[in-house]
Protein backbone atom coordinates (compact mmCIF):
# COMPACT_ATOMS: atom_id res chain seq x y z
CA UNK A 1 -25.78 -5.19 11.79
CA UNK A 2 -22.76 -5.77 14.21
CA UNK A 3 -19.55 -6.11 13.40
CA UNK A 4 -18.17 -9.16 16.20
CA UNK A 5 -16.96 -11.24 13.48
CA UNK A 6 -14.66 -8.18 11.86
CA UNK A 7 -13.67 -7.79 16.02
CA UNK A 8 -13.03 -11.39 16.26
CA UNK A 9 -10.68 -11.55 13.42
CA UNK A 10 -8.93 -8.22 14.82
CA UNK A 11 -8.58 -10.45 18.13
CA UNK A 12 -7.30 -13.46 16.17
CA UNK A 13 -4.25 -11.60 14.96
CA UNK A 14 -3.01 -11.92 18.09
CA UNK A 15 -0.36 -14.66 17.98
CA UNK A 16 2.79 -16.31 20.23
CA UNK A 17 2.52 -19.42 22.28
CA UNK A 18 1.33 -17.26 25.44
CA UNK A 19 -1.99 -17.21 23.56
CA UNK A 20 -2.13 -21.44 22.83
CA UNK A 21 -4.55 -22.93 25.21
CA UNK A 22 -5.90 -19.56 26.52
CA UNK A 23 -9.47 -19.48 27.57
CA UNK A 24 -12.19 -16.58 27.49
CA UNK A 25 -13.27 -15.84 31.00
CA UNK A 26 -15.13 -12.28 29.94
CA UNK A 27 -16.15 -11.19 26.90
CA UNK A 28 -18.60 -8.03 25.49
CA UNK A 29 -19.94 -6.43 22.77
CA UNK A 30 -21.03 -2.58 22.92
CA UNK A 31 -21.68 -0.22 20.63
CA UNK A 32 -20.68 3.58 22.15
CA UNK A 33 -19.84 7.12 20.91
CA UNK A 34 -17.16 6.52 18.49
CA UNK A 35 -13.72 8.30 20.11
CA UNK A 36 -11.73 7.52 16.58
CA UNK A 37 -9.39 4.90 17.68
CA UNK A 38 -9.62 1.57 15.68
CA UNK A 39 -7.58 -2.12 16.69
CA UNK A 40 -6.60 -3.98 18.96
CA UNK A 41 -5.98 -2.24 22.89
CA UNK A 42 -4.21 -3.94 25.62
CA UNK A 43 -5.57 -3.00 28.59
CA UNK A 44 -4.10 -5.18 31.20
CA UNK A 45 -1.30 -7.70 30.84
CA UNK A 46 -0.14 -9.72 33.50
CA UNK A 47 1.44 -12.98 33.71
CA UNK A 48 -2.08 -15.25 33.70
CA UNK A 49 -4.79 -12.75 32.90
CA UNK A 50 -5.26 -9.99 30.11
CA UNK A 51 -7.76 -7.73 28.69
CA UNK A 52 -8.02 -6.67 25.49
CA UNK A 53 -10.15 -4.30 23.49
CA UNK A 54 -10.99 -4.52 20.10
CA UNK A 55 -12.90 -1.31 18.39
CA UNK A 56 -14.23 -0.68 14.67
CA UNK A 57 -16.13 2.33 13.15
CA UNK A 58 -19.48 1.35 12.94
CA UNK A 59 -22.67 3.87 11.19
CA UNK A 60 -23.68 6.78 12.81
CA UNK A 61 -20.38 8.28 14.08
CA UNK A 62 -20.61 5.45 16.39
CA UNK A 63 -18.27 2.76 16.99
CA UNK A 64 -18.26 -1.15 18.43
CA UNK A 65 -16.14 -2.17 21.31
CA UNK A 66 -15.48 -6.39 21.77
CA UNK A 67 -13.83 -6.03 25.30
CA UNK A 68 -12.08 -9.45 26.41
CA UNK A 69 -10.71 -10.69 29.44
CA UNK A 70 -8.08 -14.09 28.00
CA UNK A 71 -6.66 -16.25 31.25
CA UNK A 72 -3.33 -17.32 29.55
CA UNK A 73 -0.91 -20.44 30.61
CA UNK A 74 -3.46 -22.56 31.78
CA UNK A 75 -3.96 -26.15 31.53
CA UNK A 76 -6.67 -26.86 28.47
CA UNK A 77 -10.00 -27.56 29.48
CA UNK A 78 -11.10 -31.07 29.47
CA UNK A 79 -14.37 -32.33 28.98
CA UNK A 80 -15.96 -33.57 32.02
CA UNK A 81 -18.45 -37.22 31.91
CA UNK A 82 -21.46 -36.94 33.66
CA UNK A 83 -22.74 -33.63 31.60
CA UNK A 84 -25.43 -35.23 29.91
CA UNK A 85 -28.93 -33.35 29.29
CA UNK A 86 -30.48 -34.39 32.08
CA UNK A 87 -32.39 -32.42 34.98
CA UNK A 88 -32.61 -29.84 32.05
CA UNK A 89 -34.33 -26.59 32.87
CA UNK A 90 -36.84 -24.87 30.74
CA UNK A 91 -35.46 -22.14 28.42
CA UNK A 92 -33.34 -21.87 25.00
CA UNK A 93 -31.17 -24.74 23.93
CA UNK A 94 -27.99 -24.71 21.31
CA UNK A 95 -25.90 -26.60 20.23
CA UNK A 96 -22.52 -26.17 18.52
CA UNK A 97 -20.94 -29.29 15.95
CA UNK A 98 -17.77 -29.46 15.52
CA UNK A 99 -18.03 -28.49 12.21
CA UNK A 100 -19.54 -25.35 12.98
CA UNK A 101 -16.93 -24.31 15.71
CA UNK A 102 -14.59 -25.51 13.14
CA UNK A 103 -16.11 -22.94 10.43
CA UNK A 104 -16.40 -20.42 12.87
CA UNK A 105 -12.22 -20.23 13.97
CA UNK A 106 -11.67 -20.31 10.32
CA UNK A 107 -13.81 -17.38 9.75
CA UNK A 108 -12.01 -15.42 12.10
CA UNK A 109 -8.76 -16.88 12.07
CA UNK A 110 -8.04 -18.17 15.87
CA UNK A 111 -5.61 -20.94 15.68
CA UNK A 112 -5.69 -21.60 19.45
CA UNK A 113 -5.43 -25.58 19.98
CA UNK A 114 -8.47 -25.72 22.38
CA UNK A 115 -10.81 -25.38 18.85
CA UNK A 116 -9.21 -28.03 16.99
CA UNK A 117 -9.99 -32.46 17.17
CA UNK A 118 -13.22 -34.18 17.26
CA UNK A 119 -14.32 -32.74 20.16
CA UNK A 120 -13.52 -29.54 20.23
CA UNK A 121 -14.46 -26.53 23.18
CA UNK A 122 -16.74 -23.82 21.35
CA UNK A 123 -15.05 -20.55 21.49
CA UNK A 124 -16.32 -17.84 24.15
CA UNK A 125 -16.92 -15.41 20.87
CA UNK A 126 -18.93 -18.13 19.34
CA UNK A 127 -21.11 -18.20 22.66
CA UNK A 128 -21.36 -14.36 22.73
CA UNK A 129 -22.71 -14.17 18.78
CA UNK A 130 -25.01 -17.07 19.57
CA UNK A 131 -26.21 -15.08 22.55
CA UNK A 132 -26.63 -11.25 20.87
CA UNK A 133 -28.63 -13.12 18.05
CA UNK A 134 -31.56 -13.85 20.52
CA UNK A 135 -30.85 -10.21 22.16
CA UNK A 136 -30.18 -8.31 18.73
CA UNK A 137 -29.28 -4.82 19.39
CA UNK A 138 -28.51 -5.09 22.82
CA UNK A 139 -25.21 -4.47 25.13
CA UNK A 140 -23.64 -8.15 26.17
CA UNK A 141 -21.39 -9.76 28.69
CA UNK A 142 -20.72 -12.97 29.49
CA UNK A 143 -18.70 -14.39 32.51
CA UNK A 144 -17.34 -17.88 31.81
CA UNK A 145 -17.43 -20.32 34.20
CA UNK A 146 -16.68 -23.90 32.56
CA UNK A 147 -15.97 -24.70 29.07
CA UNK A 148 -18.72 -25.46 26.41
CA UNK A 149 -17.50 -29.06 24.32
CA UNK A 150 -19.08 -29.73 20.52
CA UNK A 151 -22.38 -31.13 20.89
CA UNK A 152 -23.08 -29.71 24.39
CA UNK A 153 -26.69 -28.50 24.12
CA UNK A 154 -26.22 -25.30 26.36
CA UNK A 155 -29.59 -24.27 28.01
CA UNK A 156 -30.63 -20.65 28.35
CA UNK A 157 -32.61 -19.59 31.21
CA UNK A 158 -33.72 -16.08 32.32
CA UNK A 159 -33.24 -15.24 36.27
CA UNK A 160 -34.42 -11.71 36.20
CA UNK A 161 -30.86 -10.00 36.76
CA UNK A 162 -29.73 -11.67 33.50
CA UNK A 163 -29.46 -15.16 31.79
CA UNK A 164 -27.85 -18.28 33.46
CA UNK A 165 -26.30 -21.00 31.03
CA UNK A 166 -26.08 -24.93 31.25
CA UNK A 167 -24.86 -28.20 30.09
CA UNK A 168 -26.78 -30.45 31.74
CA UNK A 169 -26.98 -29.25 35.71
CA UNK A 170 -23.67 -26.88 35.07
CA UNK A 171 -23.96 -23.82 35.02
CA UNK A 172 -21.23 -22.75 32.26
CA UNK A 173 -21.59 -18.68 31.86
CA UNK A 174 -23.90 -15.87 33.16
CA UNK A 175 -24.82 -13.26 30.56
CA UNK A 176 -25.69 -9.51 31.26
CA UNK A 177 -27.75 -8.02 28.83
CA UNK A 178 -28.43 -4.25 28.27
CA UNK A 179 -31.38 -2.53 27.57
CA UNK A 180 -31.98 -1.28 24.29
């Protein structure tokens, strides 16, 4: 079993106002040869972008790496009208209720504004879980591209380099998956 949801919560202790309103615009999951270091990494900080690693011990002498690209400072996404499940294409569809997404930041502890109200955006580690539960056991990466509102049905469809997502005719995030 993977351990995203202890990475998550090693990723939610990271607090200040830069981090209010942030979005995900990358995020992985990989499991590697374990090189001993534990927590949270800052890889790259700049003044609108930064990555972060996460890693945990996992079995084997192996270890699991949540890698995470945050644009900071930005205005909060706002949910666009004319998304609607039409023109839908043929694949996986999911959808997220607020009360999940809701139960989900409370799991992990992310207080960042953009998963609170009634309609709330589904976080980018919510998408990635929902996303290495079809592809168990499997490298991930997803590239956002728009944001994902509560009770968005988000449509999964294989292209042959990797999976395209969408709300309606949007495309919202591409996923890379690894072999196993």
């Amino acid at each position: 079993m993977n351990r995203l949801l202890e990475l998550a919560r090693m990723l939610s202790t990271l607090r200040g106002d830069e981090y209010q309103g942030s979005v995900i615009a990358r995020a992985s999951w990989r499991r590697s040869s374990s090189n001993g270091k534990t927590g949270v990494f800052i890889r790259r900080k700049g003044r609108h972008l930064q990555q972060l690693e996460c890693c945990c011990a996992a079995e084997n002498g192996r270890q699991e790496q949540l890698g995470v690209t945050l644009m900071l400072g930005g205005e909060p996404p706002i949910r666009k009208e004319g998304r609607a499940d039409t023109n839908v294409q043929a694949g996986l569809g999911q959808q997220f209720s607020a009360a999940e997404i809701k139960d989900f930041v409370r799991q992990v502890g992310d207080t960042n504004r953009i998963h609170q109200g009634d309609c709330p955006v589904v976080p980018g580690l919510l998408l990635l879980k929902a996303v290495m539960d079809k592809y168990p056991d499997r490298d991930v990466e997803l590239r956002f591209h728009q944001a994902v509102f509560a009770a968005e049905t988000v449509w999964l469809q294989e292209d042959g380099k990797g999976i395209l997502a969408f709300v309606g005719e949007k495309r919202v995030f591409t996923a890379r998956i690894g072999q196993r």
